[in-house]
Structure formats: structure tokens, C-alpha cells
N, C-alpha and C. Protein backbone atom coordinates (compact mmCIF):
# COMPACT_ATOMS: atom_id res chain seq x y z
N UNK A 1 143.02 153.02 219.17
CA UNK A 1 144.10 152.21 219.70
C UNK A 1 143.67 151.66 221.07
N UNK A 2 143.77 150.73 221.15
CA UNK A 2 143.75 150.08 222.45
C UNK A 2 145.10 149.15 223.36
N UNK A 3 144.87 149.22 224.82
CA UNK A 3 146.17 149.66 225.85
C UNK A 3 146.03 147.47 225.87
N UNK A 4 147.19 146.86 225.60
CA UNK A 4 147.38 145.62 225.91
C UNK A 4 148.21 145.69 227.75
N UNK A 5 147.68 145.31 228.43
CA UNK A 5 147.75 145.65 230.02
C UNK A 5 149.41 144.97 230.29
N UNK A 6 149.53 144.84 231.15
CA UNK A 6 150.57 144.13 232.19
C UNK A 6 150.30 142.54 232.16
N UNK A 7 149.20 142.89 232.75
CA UNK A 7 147.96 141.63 232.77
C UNK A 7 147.90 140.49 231.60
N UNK A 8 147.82 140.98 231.02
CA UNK A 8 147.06 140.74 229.69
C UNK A 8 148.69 140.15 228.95
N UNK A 9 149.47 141.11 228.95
CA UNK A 9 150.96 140.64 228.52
C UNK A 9 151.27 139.18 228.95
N UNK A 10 151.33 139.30 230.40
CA UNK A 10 151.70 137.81 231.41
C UNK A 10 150.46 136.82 230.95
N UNK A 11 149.14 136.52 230.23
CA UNK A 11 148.76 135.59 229.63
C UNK A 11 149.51 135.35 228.60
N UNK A 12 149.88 136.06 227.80
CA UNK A 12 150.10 135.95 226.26
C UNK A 12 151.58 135.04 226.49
N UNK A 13 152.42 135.53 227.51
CA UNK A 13 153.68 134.83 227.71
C UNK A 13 153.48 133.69 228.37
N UNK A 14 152.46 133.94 229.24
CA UNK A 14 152.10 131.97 230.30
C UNK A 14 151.48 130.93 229.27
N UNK A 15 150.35 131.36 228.35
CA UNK A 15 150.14 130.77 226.92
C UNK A 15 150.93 129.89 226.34
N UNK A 16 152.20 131.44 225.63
CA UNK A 16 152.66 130.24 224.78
C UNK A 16 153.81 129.73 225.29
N UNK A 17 153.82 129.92 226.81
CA UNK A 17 155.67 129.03 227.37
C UNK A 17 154.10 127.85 227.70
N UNK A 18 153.30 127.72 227.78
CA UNK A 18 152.63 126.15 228.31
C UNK A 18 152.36 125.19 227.06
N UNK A 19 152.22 125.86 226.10
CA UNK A 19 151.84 125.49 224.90
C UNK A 19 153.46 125.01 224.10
N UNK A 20 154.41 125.53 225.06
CA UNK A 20 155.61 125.25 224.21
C UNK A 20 156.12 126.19 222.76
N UNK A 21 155.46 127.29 222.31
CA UNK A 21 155.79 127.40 221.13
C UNK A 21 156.65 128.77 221.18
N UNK A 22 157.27 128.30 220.21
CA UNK A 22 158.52 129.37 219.78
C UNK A 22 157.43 130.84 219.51
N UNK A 23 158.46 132.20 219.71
CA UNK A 23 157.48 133.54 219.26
C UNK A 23 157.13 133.30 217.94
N UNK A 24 158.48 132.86 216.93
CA UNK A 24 157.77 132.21 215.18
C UNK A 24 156.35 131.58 215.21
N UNK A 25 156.54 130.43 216.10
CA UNK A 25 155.03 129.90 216.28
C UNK A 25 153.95 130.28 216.66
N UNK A 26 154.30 131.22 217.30
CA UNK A 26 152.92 131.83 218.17
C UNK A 26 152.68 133.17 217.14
N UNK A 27 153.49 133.22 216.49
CA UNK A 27 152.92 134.96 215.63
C UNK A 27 152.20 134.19 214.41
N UNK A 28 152.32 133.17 213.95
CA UNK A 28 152.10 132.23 213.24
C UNK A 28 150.21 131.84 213.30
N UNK A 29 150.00 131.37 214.85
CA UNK A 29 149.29 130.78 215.29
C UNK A 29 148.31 132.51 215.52
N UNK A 30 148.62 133.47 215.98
CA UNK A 30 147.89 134.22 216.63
C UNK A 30 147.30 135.45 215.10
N UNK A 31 148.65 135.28 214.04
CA UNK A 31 147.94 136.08 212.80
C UNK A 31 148.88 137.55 213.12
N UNK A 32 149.84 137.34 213.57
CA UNK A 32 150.70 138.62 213.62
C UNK A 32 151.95 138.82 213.64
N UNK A 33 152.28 139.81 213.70
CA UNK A 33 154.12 139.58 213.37
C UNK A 33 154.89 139.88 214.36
N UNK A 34 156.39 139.15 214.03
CA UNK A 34 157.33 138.81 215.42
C UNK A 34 157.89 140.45 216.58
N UNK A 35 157.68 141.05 215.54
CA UNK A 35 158.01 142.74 216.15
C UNK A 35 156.83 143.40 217.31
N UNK A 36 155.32 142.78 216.79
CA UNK A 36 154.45 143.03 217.26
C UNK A 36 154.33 142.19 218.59
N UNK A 37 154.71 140.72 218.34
CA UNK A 37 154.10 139.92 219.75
C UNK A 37 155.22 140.67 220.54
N UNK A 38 156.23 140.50 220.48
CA UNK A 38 157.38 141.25 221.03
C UNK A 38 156.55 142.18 222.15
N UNK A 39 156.09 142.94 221.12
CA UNK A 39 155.60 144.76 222.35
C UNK A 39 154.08 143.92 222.88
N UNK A 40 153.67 142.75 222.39
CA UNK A 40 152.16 142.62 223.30
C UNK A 40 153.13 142.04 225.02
N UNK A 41 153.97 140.92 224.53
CA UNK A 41 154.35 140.71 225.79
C UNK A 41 155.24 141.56 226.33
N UNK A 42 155.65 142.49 225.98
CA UNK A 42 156.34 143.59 227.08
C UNK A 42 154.97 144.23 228.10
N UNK A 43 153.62 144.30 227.67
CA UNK A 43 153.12 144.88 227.93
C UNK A 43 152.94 146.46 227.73
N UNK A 44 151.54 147.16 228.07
CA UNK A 44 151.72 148.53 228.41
C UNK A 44 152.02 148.83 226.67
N UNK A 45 151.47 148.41 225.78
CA UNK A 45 151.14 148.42 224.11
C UNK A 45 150.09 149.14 223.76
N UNK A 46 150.15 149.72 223.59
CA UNK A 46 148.87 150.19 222.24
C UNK A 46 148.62 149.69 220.84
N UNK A 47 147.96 149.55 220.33
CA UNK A 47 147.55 147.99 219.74
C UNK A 47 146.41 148.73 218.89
N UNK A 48 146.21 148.46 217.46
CA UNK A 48 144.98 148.49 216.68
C UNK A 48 143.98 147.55 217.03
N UNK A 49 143.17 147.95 217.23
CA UNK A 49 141.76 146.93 217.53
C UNK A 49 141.89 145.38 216.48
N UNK A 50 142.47 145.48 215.70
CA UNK A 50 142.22 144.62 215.08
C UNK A 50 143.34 143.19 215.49
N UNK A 51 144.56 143.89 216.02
CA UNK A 51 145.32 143.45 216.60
C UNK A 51 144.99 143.11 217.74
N UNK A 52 144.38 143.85 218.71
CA UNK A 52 143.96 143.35 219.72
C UNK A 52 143.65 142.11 219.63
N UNK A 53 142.13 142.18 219.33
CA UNK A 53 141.30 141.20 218.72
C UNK A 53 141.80 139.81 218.71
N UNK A 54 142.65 139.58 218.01
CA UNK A 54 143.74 138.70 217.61
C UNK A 54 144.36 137.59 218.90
N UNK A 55 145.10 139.27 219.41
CA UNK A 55 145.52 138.52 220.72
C UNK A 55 144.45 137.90 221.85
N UNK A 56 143.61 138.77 221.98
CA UNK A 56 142.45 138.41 222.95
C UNK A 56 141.81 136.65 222.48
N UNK A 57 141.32 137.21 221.01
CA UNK A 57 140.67 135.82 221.05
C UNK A 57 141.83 134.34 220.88
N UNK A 58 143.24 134.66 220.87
CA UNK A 58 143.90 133.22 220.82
C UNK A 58 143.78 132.90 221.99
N UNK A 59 144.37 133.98 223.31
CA UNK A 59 143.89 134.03 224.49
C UNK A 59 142.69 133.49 225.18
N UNK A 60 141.86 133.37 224.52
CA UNK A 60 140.28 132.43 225.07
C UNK A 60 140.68 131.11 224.51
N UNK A 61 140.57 130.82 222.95
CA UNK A 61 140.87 129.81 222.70
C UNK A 61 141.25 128.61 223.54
N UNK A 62 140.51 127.62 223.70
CA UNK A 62 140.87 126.30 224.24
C UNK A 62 140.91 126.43 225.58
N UNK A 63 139.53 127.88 226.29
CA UNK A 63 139.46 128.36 227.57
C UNK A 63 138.26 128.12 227.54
């Protein structure tokens, strides 16, 4: 399991409020589900690597 930070939360939310997209859209776009983005942007998550993954690399994307 791996720890999705504070940090790391406040991209995932600055992301998709710049990008405009609804959480539907962004769980859509990132390959995960609405319960899950939920706890990435609360932060302070524990997260399957594979999930991680996910979030991290939409996070680079178009960086």
C-alpha cells in the first residue's frame, strides 16, 4: 500500500478544478472510481500501487 500525501491530494484537486472536470470526469479520465478519487483528494490515503500509479501518472500528463 502506498500513502497518497497532503501534497499530492492538492495536485489531484488543482488538476482537475484547472482542467474543469467534474469528479465523473476525472475518475473517467484517471481509470478509477468516484469513492476512490474522493479519499485520493482528501489526502493521507493508502492506495494500491496500482492505483497509485494511476493517479501519479495523470498527474504528469501534459507536464
Amino acid at each position: 500500500m502506498l500513502r497518497i500525501t497532503t501534497t499530492q491530494a492538492k495536485a489531484i484537486r488543482r488538476k482537475r478544478a484547472d482542467l474543469g472536470l467534474t469528479k465523473k470526469l476525472a475518475c473517467k479520465e484517471i481509470g478509477i472510481g468516484y469513492v476512490t478519487l474522493n479519499n485520493l483528494e482528501r489526502g493521507e490515503y493508502m492506495t494500491k500501487p496500482s492505483i497509485y500509479a494511476k493517479a501519479m501518472e495523470w498527474l504528469a500528463k501534459d507536464y
